[in-house]
Protein backbone atom coordinates (compact mmCIF):
# COMPACT_ATOMS: atom_id res chain seq x y z
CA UNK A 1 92.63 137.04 41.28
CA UNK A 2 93.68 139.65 38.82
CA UNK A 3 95.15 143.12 40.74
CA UNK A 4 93.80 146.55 40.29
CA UNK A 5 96.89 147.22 37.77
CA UNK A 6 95.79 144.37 35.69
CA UNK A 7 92.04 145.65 35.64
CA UNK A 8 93.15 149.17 34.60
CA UNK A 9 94.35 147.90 32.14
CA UNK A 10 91.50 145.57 31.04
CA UNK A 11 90.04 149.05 31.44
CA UNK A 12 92.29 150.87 29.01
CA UNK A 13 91.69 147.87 26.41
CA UNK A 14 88.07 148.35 26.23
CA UNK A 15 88.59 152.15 25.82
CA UNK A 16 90.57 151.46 22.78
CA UNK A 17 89.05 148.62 20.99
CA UNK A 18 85.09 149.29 22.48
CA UNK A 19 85.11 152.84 22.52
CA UNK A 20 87.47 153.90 19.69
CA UNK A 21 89.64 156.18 22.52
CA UNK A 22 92.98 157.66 20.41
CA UNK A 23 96.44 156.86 21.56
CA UNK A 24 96.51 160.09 23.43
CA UNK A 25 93.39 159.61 25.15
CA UNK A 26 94.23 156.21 26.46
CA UNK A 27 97.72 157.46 27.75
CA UNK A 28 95.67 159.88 29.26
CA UNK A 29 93.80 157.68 31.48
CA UNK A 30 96.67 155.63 31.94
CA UNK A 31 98.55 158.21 33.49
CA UNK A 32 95.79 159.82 35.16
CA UNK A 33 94.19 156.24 36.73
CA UNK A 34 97.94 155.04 37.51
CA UNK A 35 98.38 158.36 40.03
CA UNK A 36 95.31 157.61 41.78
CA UNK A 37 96.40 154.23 42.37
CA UNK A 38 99.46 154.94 43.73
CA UNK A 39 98.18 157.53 45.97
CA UNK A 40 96.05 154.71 47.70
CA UNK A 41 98.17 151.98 47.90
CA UNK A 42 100.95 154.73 49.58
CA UNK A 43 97.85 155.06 52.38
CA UNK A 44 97.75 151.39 52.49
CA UNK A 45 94.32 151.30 51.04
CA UNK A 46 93.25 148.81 48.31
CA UNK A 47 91.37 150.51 45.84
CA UNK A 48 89.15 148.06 45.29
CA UNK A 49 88.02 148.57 48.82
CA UNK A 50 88.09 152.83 48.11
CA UNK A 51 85.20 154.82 49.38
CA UNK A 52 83.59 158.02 48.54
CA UNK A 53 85.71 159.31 51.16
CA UNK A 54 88.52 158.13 49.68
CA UNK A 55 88.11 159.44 46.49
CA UNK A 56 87.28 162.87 48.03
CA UNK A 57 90.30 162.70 50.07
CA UNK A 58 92.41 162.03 46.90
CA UNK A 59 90.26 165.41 45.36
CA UNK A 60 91.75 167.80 48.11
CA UNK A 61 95.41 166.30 47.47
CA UNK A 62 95.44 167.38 44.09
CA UNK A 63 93.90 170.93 44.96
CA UNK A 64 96.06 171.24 48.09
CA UNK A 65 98.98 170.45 45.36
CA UNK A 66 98.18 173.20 43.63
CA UNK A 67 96.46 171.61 40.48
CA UNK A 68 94.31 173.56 38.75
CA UNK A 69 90.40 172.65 38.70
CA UNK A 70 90.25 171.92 35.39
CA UNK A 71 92.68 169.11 35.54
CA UNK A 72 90.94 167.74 38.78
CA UNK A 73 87.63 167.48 37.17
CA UNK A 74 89.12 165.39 34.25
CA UNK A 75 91.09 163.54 36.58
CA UNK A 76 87.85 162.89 38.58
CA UNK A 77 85.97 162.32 35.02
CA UNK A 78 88.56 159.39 34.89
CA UNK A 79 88.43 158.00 38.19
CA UNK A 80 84.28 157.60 37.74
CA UNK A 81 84.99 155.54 34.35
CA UNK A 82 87.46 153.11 36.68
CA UNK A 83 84.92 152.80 38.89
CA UNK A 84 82.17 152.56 36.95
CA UNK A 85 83.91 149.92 34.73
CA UNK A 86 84.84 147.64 37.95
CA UNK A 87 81.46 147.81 39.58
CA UNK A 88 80.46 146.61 35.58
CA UNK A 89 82.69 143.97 35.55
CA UNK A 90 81.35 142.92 39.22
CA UNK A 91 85.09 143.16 40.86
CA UNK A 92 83.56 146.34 43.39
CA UNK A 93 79.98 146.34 44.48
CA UNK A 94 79.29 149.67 44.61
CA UNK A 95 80.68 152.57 42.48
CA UNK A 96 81.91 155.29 45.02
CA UNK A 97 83.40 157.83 42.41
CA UNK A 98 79.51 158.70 41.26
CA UNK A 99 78.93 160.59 44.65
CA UNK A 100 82.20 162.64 44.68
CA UNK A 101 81.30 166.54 43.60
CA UNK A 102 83.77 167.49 40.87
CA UNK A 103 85.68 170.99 41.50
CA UNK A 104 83.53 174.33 40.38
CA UNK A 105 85.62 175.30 37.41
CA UNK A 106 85.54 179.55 36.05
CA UNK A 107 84.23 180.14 32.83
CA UNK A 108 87.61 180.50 30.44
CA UNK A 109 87.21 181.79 27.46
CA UNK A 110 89.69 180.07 24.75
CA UNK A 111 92.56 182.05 23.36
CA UNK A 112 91.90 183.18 19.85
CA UNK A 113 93.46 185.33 17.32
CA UNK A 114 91.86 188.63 15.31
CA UNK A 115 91.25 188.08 11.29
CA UNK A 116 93.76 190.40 11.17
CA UNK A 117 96.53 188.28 13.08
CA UNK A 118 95.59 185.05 11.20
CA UNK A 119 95.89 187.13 7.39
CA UNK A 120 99.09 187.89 8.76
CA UNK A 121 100.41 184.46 9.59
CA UNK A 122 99.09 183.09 5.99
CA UNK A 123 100.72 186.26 3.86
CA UNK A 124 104.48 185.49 6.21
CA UNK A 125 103.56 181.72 5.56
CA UNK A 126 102.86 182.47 1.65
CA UNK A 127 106.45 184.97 1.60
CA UNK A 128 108.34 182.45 3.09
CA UNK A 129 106.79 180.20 0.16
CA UNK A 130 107.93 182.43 -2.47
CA UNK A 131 111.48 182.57 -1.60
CA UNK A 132 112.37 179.85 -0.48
CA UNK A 133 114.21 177.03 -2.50
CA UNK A 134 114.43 173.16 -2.80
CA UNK A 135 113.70 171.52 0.73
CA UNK A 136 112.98 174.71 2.07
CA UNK A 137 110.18 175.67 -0.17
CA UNK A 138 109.03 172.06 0.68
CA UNK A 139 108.63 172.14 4.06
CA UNK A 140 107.23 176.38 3.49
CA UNK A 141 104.46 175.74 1.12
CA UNK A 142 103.24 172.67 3.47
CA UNK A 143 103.62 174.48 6.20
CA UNK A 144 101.19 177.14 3.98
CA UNK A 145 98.84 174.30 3.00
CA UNK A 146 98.48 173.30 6.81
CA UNK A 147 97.58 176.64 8.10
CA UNK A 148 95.16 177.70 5.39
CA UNK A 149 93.64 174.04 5.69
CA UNK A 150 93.58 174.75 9.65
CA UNK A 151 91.68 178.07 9.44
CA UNK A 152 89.14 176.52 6.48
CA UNK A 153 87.79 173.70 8.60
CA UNK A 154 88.87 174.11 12.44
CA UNK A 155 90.09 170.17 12.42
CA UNK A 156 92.21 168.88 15.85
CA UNK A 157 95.90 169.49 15.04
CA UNK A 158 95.89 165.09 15.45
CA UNK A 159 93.88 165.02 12.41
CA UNK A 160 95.57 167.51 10.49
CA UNK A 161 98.62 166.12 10.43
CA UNK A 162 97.49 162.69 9.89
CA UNK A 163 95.13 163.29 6.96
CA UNK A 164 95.68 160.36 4.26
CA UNK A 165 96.35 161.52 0.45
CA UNK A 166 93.07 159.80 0.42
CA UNK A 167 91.50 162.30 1.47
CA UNK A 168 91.84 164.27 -1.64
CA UNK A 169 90.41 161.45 -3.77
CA UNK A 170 87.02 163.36 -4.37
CA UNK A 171 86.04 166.18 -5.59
CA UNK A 172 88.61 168.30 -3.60
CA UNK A 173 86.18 170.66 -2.25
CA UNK A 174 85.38 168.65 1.13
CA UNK A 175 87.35 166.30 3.31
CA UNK A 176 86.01 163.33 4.97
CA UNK A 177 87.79 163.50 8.37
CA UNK A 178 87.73 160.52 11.04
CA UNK A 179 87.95 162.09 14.47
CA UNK A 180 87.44 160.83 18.23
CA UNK A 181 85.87 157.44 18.65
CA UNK A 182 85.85 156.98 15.04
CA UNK A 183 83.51 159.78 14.37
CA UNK A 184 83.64 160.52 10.60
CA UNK A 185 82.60 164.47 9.48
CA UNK A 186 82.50 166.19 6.44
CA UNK A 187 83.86 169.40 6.43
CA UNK A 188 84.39 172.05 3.14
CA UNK A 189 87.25 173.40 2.28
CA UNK A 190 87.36 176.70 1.00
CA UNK A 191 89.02 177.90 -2.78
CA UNK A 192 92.90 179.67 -0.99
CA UNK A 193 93.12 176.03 1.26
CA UNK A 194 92.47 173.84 -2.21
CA UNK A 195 94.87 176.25 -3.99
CA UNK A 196 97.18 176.26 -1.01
CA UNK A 197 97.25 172.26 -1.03
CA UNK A 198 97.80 172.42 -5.27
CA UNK A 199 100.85 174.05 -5.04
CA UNK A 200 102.48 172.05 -1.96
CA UNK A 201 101.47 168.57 -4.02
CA UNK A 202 102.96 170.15 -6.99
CA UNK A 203 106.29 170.84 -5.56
CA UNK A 204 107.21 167.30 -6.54
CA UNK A 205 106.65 168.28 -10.01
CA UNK A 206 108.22 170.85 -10.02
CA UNK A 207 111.54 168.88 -8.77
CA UNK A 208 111.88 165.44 -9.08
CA UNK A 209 114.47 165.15 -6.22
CA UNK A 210 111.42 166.51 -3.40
CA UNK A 211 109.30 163.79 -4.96
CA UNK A 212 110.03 161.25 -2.93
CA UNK A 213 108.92 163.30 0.13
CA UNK A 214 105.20 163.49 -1.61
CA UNK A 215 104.85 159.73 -2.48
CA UNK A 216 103.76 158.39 0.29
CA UNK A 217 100.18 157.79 2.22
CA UNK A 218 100.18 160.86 4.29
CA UNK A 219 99.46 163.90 2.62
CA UNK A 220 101.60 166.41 5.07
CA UNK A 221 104.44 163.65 5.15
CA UNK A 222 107.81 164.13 6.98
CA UNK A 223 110.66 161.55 7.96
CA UNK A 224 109.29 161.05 11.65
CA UNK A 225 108.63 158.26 12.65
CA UNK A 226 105.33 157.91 11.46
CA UNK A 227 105.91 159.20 8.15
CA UNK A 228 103.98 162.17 8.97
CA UNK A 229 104.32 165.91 10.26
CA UNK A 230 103.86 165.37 13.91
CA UNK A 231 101.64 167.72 16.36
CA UNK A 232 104.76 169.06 18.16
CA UNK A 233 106.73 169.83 15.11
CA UNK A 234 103.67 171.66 13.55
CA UNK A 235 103.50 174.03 16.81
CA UNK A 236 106.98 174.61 16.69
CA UNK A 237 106.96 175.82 13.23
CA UNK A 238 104.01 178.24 13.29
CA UNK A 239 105.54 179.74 16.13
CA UNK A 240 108.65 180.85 14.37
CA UNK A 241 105.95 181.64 11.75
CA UNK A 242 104.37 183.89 14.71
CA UNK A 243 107.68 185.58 15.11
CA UNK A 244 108.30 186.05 11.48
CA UNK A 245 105.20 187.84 11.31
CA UNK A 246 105.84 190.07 14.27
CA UNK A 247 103.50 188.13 16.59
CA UNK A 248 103.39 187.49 19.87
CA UNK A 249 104.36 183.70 19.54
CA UNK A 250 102.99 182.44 22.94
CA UNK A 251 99.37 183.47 21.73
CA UNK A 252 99.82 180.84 18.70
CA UNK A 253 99.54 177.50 18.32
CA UNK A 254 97.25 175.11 15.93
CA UNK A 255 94.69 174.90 18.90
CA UNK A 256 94.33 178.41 18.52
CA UNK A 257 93.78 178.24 14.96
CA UNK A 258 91.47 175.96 15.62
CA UNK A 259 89.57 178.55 17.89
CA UNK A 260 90.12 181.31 15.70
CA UNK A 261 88.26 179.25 12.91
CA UNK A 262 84.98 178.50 15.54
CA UNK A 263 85.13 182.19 16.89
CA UNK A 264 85.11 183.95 13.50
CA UNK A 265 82.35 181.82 12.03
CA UNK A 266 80.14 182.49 15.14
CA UNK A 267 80.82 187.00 14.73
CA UNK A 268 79.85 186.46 11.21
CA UNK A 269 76.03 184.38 11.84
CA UNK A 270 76.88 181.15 11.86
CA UNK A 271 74.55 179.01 14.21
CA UNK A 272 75.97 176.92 17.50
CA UNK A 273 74.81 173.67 15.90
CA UNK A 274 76.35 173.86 12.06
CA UNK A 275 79.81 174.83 14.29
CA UNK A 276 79.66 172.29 16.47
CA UNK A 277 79.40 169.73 13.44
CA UNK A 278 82.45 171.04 11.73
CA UNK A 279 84.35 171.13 14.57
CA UNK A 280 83.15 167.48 15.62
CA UNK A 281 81.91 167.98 19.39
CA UNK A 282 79.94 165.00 20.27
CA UNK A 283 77.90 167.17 22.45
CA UNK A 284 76.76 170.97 21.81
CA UNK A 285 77.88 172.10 25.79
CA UNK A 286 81.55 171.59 24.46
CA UNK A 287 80.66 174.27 21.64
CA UNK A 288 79.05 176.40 24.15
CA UNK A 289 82.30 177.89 25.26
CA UNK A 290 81.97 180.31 22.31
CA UNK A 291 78.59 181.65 23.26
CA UNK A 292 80.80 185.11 24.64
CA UNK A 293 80.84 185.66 20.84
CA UNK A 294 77.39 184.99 20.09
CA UNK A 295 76.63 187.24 23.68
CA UNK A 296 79.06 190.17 22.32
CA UNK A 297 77.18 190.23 19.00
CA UNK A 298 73.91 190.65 20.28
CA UNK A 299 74.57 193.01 22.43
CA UNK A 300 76.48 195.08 19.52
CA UNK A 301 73.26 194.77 17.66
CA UNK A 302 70.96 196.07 20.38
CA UNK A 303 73.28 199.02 21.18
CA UNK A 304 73.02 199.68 17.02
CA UNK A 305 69.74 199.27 16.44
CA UNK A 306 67.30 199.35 19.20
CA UNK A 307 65.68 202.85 19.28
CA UNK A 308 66.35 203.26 22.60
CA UNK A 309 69.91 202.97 22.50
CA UNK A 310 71.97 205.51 23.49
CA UNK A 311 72.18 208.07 20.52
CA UNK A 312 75.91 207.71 20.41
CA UNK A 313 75.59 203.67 20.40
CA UNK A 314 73.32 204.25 17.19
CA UNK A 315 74.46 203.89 13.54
């Protein structure tokens, strides 16, 4: 009879190859499912024998530990796959994760940046284009191309850096971008990211010895390992770009970018749904975490225009 260890990972298998789950996401679970194990075979409990209690129990060591509720309820989101999975595959009988409340998690808004902050970054990442030289200017007008391409369609830093020269094979003015579970979107790209992406590709051109750097299927290559820029590497450079720029570097990232490009969209009309397609949430609730900027426009257009605003409020 196959142990729990083997079943997790029967369970990880069919999360890649059924369900499309990303390298991340599987290590994820892997090192999510793995803890929980652990923590009931240390109680001398065999989890295919784990209760509701049990699962509650192993809910109040990870608070009592000091882990924050957001991380408990995707730990928890986990554990109810497992289970879910096994009671599927008929090795449990009954699925005791289902009836285990997750933790009450507080409304956090995600950290974005002002228009202002981001036209800063891109003018520092277009400076640092114009004087640099040879490998330098390389790695400064991609590192131009990837923020501008960032800010024009909001992708996951995973898919930015992994974008194929493919992707450029069309008309230039939208990419076709494969996200989570296989999920392909189409997403525009605006004139300054085209322009920005020109004058990277054309670096090679320009000198034959960075050519070698541009001839390959990735179009933000790099000699890691896999040939492309890698997520880490990205963040570290745009946060000496931060600093360059005379921001405050722990406020930057690509995820932020990524809000930034959601947030400003939303204060300028755009509608919940259209955003929620580019940025390629399966499901709208994950978009709703930006309805404080739809809630602070409306207001700001009530304290305008309504005629009884205060007379102060009024334009």
């Amino acid at each position: 009879m196959a142990t729990t260890h083997e079943w997790l990972e029967s369970f990880l298998e069919m999360q890649a190859a059924e369900r499309g789950a990303a390298a991340n996401t599987v290590a994820a679970y892997r090192s999510d499912l793995t803890h929980l194990l652990v923590y009931l075979e240390a109680r001398g409990k065999d989890p295919r024998l784990a209760d509701s209690r049990d699962i509650a129990a192993y809910q109040r060591h990870l608070a009592e530990a000091g882990m924050a509720p957001s991380t408990r309820a995707r730990r928890l989101s986990a554990v109810r796959q497992l289970f879910k999975f096994l009671a599927a595959e008929g090795v449990i009988g009954d699925d005791p994760a289902h009836r285990v409340a997750g933790p009450r998690r507080s409304r956090t808004l995600p950290k974005t940046l002002s228009v202002a902050d981001v036209d800063r970054l891109i003018e520092a990442a277009g400076a640092r284009a114009e004087t640099s030289r040879g490998r330098e200017r390389l790695r400064a007008l991609r590192l131009n191309a990837l923020i501008e391409v960032l800010y024009a369609t909001g992708l996951r830093v995973s898919e930015l850096v992994s974008l194929p020269r493919s992707v450029l094979d069309g008309d230039g003015k939208v990419l076709i971008v494969k996200g989570k579970g296989g999920r392909e979107r189409m997403v525009p790209l605006t004139p300054t990211a085209r322009a920005a992406l020109a004058r990277y590709l054309g670096a090679g051109h320009d000198d034959p010895g960075m050519a070698p750097m541009l001839k390959t299927r990735w179009l933000f290559a790099s000699r890691s390992s896999q040939g492309h820029l890698t997520r880490q590497r990205l963040a570290q450079e745009l946060k000496e770009l931060a600093e360059a720029a005379g921001l405050d570097s722990r406020r930057v990232s690509p995820h932020v970018l990524r809000h930034a490009f959601a947030s400003h969209l939303l204060d300028r009309g755009a509608d919940l749904r259209s955003v929620q397609q580019l940025l390629g949430h399966a499901d709208i609730s994950t978009t709703q975490i930006y309805t404080h900027v739809l809630e602070e426009r409306l207001k700001k257009l009530v304290f305008e225009y309504h005629p009884l605003a205060p007379p102060g409020a009024r334009r």
